[in-house]
PDB file of N, CA and C in Angstrom:
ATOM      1  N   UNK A   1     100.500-181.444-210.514  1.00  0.00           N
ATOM      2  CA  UNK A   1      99.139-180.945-210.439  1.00  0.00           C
ATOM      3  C   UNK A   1      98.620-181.118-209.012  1.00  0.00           C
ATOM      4  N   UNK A   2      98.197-180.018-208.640  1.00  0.00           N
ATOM      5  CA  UNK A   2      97.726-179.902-207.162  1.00  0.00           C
ATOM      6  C   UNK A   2      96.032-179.779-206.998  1.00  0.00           C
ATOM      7  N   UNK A   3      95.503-180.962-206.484  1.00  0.00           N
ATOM      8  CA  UNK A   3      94.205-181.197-206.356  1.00  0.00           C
ATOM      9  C   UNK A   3      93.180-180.496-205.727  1.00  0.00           C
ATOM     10  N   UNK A   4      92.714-179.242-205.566  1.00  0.00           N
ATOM     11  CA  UNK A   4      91.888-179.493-204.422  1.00  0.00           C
ATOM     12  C   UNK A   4      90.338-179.275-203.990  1.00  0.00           C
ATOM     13  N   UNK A   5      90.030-180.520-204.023  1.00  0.00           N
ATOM     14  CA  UNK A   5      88.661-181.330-203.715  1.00  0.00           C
ATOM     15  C   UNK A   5      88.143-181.069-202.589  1.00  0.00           C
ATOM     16  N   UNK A   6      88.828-180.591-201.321  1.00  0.00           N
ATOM     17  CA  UNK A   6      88.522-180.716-200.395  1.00  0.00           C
ATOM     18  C   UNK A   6      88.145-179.064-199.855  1.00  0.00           C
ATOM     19  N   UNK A   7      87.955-178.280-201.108  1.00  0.00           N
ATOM     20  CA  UNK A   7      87.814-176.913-201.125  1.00  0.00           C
ATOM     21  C   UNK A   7      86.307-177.096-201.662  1.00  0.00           C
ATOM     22  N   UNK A   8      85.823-178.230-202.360  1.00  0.00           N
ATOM     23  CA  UNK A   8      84.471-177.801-202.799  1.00  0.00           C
ATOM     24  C   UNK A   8      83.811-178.864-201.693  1.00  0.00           C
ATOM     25  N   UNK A   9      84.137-179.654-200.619  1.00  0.00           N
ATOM     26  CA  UNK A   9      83.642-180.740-200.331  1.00  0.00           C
ATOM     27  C   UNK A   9      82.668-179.860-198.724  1.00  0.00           C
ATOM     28  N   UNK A  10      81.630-180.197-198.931  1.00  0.00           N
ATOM     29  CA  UNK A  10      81.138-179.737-197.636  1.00  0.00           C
ATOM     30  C   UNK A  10      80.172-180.751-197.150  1.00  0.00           C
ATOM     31  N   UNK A  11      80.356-180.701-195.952  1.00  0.00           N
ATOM     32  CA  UNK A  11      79.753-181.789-194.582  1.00  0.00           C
ATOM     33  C   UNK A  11      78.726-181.119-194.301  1.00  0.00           C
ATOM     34  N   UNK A  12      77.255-181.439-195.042  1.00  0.00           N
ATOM     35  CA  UNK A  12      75.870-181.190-194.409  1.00  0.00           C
ATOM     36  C   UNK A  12      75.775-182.304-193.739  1.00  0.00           C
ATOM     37  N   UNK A  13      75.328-182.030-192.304  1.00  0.00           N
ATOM     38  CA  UNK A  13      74.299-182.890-191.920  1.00  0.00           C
ATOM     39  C   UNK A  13      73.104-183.478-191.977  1.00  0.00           C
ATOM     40  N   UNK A  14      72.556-184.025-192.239  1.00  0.00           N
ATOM     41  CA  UNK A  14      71.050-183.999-192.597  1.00  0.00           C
ATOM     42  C   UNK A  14      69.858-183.997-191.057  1.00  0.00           C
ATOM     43  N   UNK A  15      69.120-183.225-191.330  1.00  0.00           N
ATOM     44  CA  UNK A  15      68.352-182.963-189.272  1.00  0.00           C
ATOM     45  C   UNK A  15      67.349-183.655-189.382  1.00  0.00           C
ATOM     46  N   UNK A  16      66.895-184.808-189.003  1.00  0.00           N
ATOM     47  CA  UNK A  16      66.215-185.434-188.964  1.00  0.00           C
ATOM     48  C   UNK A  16      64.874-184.507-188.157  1.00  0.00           C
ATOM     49  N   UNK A  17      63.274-184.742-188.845  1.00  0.00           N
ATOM     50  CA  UNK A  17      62.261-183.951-188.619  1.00  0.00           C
ATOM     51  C   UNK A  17      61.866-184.038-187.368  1.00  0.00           C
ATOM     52  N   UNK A  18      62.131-185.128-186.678  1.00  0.00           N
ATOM     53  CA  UNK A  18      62.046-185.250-185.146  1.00  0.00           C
ATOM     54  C   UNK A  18      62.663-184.627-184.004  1.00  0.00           C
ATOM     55  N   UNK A  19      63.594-184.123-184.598  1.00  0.00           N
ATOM     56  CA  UNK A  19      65.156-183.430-183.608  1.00  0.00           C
ATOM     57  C   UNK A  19      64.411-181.745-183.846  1.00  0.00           C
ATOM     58  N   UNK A  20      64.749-181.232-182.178  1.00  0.00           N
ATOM     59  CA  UNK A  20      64.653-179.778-182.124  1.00  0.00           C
ATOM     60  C   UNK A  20      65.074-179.034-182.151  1.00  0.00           C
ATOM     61  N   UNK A  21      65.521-177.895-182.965  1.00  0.00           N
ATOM     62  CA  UNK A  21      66.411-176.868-182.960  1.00  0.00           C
ATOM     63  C   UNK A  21      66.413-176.258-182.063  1.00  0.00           C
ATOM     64  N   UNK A  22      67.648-176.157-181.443  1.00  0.00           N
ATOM     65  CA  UNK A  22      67.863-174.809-179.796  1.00  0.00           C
ATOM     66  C   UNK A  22      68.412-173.644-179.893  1.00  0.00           C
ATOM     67  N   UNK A  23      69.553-173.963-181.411  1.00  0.00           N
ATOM     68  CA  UNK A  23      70.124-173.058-181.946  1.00  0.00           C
ATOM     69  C   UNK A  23      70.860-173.556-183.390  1.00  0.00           C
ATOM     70  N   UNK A  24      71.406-172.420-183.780  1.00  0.00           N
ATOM     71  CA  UNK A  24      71.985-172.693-185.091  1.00  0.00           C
ATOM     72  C   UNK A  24      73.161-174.125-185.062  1.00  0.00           C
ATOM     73  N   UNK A  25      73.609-174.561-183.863  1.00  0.00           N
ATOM     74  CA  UNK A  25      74.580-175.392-183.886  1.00  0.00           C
ATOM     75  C   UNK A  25      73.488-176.728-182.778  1.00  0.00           C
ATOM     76  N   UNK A  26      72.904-176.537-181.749  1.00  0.00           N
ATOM     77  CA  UNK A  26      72.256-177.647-180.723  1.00  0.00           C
ATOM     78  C   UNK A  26      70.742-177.878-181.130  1.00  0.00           C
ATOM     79  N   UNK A  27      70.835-179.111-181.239  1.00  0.00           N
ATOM     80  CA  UNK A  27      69.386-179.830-181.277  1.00  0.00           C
ATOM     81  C   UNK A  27      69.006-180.914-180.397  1.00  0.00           C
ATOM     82  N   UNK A  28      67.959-181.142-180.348  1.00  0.00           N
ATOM     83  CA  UNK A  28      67.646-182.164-179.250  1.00  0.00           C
ATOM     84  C   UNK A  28      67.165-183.178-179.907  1.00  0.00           C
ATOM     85  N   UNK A  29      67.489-184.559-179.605  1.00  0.00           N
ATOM     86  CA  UNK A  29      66.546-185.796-180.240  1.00  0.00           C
ATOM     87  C   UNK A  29      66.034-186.162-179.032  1.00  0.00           C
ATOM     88  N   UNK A  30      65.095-186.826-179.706  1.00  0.00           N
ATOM     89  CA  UNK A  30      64.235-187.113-179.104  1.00  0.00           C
ATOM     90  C   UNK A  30      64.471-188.998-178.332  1.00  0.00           C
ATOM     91  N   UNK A  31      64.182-189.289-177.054  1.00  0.00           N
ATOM     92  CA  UNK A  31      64.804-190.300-176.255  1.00  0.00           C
ATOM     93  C   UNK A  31      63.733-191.684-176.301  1.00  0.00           C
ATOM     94  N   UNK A  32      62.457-191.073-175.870  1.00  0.00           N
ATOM     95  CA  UNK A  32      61.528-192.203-175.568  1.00  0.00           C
ATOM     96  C   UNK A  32      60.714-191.028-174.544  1.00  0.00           C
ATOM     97  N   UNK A  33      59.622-191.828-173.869  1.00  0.00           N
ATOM     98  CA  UNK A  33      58.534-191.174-172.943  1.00  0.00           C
ATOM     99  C   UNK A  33      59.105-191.695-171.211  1.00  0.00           C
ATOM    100  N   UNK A  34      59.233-191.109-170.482  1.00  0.00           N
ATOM    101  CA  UNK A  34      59.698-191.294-169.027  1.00  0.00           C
ATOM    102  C   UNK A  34      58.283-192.003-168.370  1.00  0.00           C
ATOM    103  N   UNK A  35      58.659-192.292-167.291  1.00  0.00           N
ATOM    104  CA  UNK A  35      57.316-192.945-166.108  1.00  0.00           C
ATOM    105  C   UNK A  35      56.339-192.185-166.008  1.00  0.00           C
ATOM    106  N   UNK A  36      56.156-190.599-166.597  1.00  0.00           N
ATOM    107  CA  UNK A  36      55.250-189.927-166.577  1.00  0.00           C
ATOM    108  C   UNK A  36      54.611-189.740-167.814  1.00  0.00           C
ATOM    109  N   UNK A  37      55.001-190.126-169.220  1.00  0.00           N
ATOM    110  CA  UNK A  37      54.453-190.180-170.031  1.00  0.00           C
ATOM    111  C   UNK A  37      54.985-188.896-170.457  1.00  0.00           C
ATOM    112  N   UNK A  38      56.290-188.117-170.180  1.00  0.00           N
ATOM    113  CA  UNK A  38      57.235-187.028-170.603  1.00  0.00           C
ATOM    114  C   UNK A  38      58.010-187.466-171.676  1.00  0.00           C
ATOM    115  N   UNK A  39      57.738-186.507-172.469  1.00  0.00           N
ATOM    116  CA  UNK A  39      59.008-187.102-173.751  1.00  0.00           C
ATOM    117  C   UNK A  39      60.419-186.973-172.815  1.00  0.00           C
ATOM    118  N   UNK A  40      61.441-187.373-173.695  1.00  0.00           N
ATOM    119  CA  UNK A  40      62.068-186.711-173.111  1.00  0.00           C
ATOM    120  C   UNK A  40      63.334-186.655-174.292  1.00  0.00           C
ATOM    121  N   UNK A  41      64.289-185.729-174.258  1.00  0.00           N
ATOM    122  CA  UNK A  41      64.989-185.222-175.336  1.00  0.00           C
ATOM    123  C   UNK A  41      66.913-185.235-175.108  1.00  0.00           C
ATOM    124  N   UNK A  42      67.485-185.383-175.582  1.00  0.00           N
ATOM    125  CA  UNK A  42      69.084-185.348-175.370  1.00  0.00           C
ATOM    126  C   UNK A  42      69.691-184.648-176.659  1.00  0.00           C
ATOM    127  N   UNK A  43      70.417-183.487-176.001  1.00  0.00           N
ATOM    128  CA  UNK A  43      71.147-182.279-177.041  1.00  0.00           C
ATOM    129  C   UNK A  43      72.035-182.972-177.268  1.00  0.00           C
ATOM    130  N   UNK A  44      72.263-182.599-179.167  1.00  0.00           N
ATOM    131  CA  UNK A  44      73.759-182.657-179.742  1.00  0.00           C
ATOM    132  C   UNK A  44      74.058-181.355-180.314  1.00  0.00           C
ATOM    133  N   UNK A  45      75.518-181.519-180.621  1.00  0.00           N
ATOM    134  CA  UNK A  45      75.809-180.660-181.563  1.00  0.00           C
ATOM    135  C   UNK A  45      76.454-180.629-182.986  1.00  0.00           C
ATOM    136  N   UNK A  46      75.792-180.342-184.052  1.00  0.00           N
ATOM    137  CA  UNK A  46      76.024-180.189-185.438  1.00  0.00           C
ATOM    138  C   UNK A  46      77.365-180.314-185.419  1.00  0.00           C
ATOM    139  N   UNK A  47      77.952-179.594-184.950  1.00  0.00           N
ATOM    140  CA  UNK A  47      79.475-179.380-184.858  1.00  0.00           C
ATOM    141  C   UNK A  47      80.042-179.887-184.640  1.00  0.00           C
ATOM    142  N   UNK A  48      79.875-180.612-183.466  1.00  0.00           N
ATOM    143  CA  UNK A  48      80.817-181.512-183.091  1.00  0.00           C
ATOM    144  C   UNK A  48      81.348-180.691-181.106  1.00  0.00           C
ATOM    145  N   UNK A  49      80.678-180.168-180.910  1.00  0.00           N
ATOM    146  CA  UNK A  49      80.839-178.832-179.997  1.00  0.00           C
ATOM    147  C   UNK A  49      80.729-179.923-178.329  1.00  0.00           C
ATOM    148  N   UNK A  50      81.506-179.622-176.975  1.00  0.00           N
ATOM    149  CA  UNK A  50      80.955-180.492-176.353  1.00  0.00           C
ATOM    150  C   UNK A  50      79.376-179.663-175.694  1.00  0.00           C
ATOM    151  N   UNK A  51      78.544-180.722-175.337  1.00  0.00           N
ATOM    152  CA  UNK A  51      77.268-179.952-174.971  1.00  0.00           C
ATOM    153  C   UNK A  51      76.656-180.733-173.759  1.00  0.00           C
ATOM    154  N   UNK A  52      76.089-180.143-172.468  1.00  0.00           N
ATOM    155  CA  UNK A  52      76.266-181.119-171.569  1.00  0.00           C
ATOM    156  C   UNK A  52      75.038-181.652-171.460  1.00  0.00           C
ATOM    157  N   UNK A  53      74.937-182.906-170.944  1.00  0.00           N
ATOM    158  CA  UNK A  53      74.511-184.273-171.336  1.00  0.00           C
ATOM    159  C   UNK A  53      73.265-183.630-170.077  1.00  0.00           C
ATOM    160  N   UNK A  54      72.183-182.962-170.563  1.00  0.00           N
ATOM    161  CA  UNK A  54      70.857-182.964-169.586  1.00  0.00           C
ATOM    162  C   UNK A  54      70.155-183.802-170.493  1.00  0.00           C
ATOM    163  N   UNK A  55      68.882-183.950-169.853  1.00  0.00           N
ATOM    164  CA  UNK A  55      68.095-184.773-170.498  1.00  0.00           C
ATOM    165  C   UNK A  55      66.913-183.158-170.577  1.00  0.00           C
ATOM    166  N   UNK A  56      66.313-183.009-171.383  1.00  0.00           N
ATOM    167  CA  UNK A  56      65.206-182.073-172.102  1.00  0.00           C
ATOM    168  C   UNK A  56      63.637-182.682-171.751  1.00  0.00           C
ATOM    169  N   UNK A  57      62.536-181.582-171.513  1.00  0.00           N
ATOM    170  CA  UNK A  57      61.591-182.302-171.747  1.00  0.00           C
ATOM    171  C   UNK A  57      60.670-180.943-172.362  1.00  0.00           C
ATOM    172  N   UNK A  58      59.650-181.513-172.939  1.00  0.00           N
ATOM    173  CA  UNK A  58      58.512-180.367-173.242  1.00  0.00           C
ATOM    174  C   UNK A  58      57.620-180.007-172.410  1.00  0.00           C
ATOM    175  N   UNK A  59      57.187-178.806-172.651  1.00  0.00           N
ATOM    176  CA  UNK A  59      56.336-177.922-171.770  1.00  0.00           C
ATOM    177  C   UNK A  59      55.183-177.883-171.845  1.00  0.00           C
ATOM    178  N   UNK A  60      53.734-177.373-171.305  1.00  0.00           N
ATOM    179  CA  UNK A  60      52.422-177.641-171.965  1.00  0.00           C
ATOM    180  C   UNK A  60      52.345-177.079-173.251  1.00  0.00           C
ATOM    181  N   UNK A  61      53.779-176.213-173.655  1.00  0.00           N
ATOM    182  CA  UNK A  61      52.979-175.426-174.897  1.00  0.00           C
ATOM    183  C   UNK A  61      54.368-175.826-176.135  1.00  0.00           C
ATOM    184  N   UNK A  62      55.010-177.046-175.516  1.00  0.00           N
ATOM    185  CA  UNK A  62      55.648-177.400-176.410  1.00  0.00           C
ATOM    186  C   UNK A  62      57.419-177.186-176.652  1.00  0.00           C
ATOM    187  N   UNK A  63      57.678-176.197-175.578  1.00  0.00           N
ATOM    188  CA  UNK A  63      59.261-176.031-175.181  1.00  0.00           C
ATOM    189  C   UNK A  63      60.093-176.276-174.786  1.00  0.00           C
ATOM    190  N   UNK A  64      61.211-176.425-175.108  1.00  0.00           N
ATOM    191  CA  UNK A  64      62.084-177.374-174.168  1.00  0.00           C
ATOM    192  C   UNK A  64      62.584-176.853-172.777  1.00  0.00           C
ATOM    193  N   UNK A  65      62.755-177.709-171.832  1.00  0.00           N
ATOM    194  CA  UNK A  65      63.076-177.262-170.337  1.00  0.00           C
ATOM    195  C   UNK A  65      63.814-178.360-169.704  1.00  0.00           C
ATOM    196  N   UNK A  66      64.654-177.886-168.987  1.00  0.00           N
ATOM    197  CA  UNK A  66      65.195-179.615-168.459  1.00  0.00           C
ATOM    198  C   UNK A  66      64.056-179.124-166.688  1.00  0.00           C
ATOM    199  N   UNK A  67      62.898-178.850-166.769  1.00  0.00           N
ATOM    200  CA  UNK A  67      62.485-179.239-165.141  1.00  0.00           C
ATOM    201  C   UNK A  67      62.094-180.796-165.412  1.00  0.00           C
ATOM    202  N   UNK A  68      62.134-181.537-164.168  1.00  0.00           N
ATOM    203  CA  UNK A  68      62.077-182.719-164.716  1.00  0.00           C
ATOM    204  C   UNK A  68      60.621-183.368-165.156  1.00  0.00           C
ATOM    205  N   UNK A  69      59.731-182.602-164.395  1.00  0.00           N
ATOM    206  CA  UNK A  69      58.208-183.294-165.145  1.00  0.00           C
ATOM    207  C   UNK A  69      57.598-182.076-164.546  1.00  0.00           C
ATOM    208  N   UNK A  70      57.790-181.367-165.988  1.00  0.00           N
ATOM    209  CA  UNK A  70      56.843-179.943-166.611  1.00  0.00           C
ATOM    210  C   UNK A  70      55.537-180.484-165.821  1.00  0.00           C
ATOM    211  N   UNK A  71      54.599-179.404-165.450  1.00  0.00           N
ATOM    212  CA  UNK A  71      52.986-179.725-165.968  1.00  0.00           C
ATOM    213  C   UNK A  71      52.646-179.611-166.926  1.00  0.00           C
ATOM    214  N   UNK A  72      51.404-180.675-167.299  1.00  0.00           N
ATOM    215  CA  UNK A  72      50.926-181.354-168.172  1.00  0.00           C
ATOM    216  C   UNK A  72      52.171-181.353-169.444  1.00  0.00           C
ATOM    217  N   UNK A  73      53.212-181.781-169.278  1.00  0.00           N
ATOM    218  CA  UNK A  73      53.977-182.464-170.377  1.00  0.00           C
ATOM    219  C   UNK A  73      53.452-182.575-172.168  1.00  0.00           C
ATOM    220  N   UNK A  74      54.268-182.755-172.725  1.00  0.00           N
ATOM    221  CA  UNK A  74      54.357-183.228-174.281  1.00  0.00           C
ATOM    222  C   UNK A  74      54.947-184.744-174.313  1.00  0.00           C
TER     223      UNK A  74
END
């Protein structure tokens, strides 16, 4: 008898409400606040995908950007 379990088994991740979607596979969590009072954010990927290591910050209207200190920040 040939088993296979590993045909119904699927790997959700669960996205924590804090993390930002960039795309269907990259999100950003969230780091701590910088010397300017900038959030600031570090991409992963769902996947497992490599993704390169910027640091993210928000914009006045809430977007992600790697400039390093947006005006007036999030």
């Amino acid at each position: 008898m040939i088993l296979l379990a590993s045909c119904f088994y699927s790997k959700e991740t669960p996205i924590d409400s804090s993390h930002i979607k960039i795309n269907d596979d990259i999100y950003l969590k969230p780091l701590g606040k910088n010397e300017k009072d900038c959030s600031t954010f570090s991409p992963y990927s769902l996947r497992g995908n490599i993704v390169a290591q910027v640091i993210y910050f928000l914009d006045q209207n809430g977007n992600p950007t790697t400039t390093s200190n947006p005006k007036n920040c999030k």
